[in-house]
C-alpha atoms as a PDB file:
ATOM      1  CA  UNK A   1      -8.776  -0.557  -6.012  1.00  0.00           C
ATOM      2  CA  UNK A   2      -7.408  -3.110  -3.527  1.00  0.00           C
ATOM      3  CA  UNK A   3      -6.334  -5.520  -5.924  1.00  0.00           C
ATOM      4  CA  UNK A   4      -5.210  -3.135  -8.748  1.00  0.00           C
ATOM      5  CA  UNK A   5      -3.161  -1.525  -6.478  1.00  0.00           C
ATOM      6  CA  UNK A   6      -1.098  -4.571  -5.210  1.00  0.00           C
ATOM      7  CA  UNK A   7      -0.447  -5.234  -8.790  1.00  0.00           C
ATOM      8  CA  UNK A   8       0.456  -1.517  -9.841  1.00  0.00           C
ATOM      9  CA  UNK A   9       2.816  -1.591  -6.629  1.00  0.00           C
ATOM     10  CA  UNK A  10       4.409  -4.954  -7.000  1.00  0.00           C
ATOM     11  CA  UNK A  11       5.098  -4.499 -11.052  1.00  0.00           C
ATOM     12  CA  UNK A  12       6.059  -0.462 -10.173  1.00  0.00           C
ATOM     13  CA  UNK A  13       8.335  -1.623  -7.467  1.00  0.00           C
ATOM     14  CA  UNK A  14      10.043  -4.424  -9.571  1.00  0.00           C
ATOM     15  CA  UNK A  15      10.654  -1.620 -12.227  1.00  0.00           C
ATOM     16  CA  UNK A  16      12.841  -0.164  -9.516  1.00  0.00           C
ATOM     17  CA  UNK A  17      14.488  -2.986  -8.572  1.00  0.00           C
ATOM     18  CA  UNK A  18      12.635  -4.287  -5.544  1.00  0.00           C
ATOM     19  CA  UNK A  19      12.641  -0.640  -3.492  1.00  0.00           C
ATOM     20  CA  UNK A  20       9.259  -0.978  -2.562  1.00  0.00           C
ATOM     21  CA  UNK A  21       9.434   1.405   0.617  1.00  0.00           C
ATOM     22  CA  UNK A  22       9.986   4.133  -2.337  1.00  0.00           C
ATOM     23  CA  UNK A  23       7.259   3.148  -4.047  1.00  0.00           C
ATOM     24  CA  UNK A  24       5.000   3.159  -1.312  1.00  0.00           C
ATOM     25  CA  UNK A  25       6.030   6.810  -0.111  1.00  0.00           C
ATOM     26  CA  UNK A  26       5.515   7.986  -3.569  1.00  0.00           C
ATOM     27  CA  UNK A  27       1.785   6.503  -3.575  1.00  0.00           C
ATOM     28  CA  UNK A  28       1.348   7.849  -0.025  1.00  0.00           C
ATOM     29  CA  UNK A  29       2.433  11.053  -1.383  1.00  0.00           C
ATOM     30  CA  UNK A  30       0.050  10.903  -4.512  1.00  0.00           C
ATOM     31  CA  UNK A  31      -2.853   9.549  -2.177  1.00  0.00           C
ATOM     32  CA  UNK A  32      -2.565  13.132  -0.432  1.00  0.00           C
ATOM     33  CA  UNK A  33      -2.708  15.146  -3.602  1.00  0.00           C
ATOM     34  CA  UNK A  34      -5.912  13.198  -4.708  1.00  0.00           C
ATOM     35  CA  UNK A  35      -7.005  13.876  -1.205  1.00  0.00           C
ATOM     36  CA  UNK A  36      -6.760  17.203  -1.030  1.00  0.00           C
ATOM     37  CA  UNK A  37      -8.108  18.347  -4.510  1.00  0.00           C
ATOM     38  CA  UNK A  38     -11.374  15.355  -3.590  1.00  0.00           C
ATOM     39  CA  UNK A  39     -11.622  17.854  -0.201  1.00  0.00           C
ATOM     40  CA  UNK A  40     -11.255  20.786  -2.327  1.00  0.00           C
ATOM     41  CA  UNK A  41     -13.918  19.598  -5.029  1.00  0.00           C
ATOM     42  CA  UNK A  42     -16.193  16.895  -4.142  1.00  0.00           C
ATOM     43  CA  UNK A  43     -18.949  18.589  -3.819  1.00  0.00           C
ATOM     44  CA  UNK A  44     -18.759  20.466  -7.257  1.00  0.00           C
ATOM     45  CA  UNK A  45     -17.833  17.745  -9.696  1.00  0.00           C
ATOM     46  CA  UNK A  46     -20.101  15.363 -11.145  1.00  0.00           C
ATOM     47  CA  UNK A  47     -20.654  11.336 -10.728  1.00  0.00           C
ATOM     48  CA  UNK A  48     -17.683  10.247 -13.487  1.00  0.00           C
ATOM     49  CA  UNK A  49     -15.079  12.136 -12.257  1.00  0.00           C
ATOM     50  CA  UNK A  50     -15.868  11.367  -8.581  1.00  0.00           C
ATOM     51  CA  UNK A  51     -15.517   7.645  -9.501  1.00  0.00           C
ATOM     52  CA  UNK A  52     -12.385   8.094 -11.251  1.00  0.00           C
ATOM     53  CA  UNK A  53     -11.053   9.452  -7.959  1.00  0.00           C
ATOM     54  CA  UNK A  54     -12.059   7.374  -5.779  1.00  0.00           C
ATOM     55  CA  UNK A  55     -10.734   4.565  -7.993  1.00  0.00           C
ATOM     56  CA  UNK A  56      -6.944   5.948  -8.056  1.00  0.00           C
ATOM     57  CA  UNK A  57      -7.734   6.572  -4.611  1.00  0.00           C
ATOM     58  CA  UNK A  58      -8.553   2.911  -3.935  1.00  0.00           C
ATOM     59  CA  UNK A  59      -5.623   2.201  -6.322  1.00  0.00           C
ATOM     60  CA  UNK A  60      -3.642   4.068  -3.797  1.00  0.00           C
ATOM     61  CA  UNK A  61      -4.668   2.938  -0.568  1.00  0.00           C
ATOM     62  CA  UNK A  62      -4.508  -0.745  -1.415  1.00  0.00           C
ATOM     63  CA  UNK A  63      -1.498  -1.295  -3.256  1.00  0.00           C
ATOM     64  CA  UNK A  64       0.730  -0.187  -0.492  1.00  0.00           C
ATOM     65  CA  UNK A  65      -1.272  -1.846   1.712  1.00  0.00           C
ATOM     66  CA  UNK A  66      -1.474  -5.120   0.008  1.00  0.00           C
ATOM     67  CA  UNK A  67       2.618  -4.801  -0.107  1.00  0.00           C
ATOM     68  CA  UNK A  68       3.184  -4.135   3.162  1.00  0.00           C
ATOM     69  CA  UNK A  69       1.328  -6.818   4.497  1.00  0.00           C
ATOM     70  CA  UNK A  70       2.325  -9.439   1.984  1.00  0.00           C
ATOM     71  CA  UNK A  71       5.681  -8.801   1.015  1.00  0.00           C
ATOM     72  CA  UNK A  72       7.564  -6.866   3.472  1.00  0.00           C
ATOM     73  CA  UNK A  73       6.508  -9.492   6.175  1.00  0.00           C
ATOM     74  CA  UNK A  74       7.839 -11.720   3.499  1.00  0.00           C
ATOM     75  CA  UNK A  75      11.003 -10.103   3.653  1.00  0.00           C
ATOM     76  CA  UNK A  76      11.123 -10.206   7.777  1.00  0.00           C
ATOM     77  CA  UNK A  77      10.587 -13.626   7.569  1.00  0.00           C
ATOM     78  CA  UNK A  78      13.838 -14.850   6.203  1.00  0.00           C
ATOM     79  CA  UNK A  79      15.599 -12.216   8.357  1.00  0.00           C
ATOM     80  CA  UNK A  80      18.212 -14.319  10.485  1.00  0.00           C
ATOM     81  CA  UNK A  81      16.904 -13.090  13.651  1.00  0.00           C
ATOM     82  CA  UNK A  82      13.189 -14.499  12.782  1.00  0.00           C
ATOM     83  CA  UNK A  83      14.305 -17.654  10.741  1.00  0.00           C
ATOM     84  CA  UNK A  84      13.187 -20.980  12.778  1.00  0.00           C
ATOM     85  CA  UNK A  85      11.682 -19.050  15.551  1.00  0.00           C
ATOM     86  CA  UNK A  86       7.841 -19.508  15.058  1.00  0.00           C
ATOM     87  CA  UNK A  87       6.642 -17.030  17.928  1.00  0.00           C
ATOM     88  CA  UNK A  88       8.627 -14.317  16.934  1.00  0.00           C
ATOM     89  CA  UNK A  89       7.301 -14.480  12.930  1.00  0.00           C
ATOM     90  CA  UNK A  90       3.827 -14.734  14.313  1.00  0.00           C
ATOM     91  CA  UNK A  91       4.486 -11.261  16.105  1.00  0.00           C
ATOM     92  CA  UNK A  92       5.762  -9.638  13.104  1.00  0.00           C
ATOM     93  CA  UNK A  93       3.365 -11.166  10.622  1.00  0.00           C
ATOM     94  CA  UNK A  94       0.671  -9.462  13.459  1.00  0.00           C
ATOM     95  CA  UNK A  95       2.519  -6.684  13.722  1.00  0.00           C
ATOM     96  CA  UNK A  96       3.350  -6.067   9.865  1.00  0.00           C
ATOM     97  CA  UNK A  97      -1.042  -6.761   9.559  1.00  0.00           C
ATOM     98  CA  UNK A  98      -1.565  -4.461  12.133  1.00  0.00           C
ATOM     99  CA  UNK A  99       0.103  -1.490  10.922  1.00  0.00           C
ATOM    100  CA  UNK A 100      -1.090  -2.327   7.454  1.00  0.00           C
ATOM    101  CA  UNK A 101      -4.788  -2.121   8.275  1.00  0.00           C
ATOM    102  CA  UNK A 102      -3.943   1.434   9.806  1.00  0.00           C
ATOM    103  CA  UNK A 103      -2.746   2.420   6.290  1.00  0.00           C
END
């Protein structure tokens, strides 16, 4: 779902004119409805529509992910108080990586 998902995101978030901190919320917010109905039912469902899940799920998880550690360190980058200071991107490249992989 990884790789879906960055698309989805990226071409969802474009729709919307670049507000990709929307579109991320509203995934985070669908990611928790999928959660809690796969909590509620995973044990009683059968194989196809526990893949199906799983692969919005994955859809999900990764496409926020993939944006926030692509683009929106992207976007910090040309921020004046980065630009032509190569210690301080590194730190927010790490930092913008780090709280990605939390997501």
């Amino acid at each position: 779902g990884m790789m879906p998902g960055g698309i989805i995101v990226g071409y969802v978030s474009d729709l919307f004119g670049g507000r990709r901190a929307s579109v991320i919320g509203t995934f985070m917010g669908l990611l928790f409805v999928f959660l809690f109905i796969f909590s509620k039912n995973s044990e009683s469902l059968t194989a196809i529509p526990l893949l199906v899940m799983l692969g919005i799920m994955g859809i999900l998880v990764g496409g926020p992910n993939n944006i926030i550690t692509s683009a929106v360190a992207a976007d910090l980058a040309s921020h004046p108080s980065v630009r032509g200071n190569n210690k301080s991107l590194g730190t927010v490249t790490g930092l913008i990586n780090g709280c990605g992989a939390i997501t």
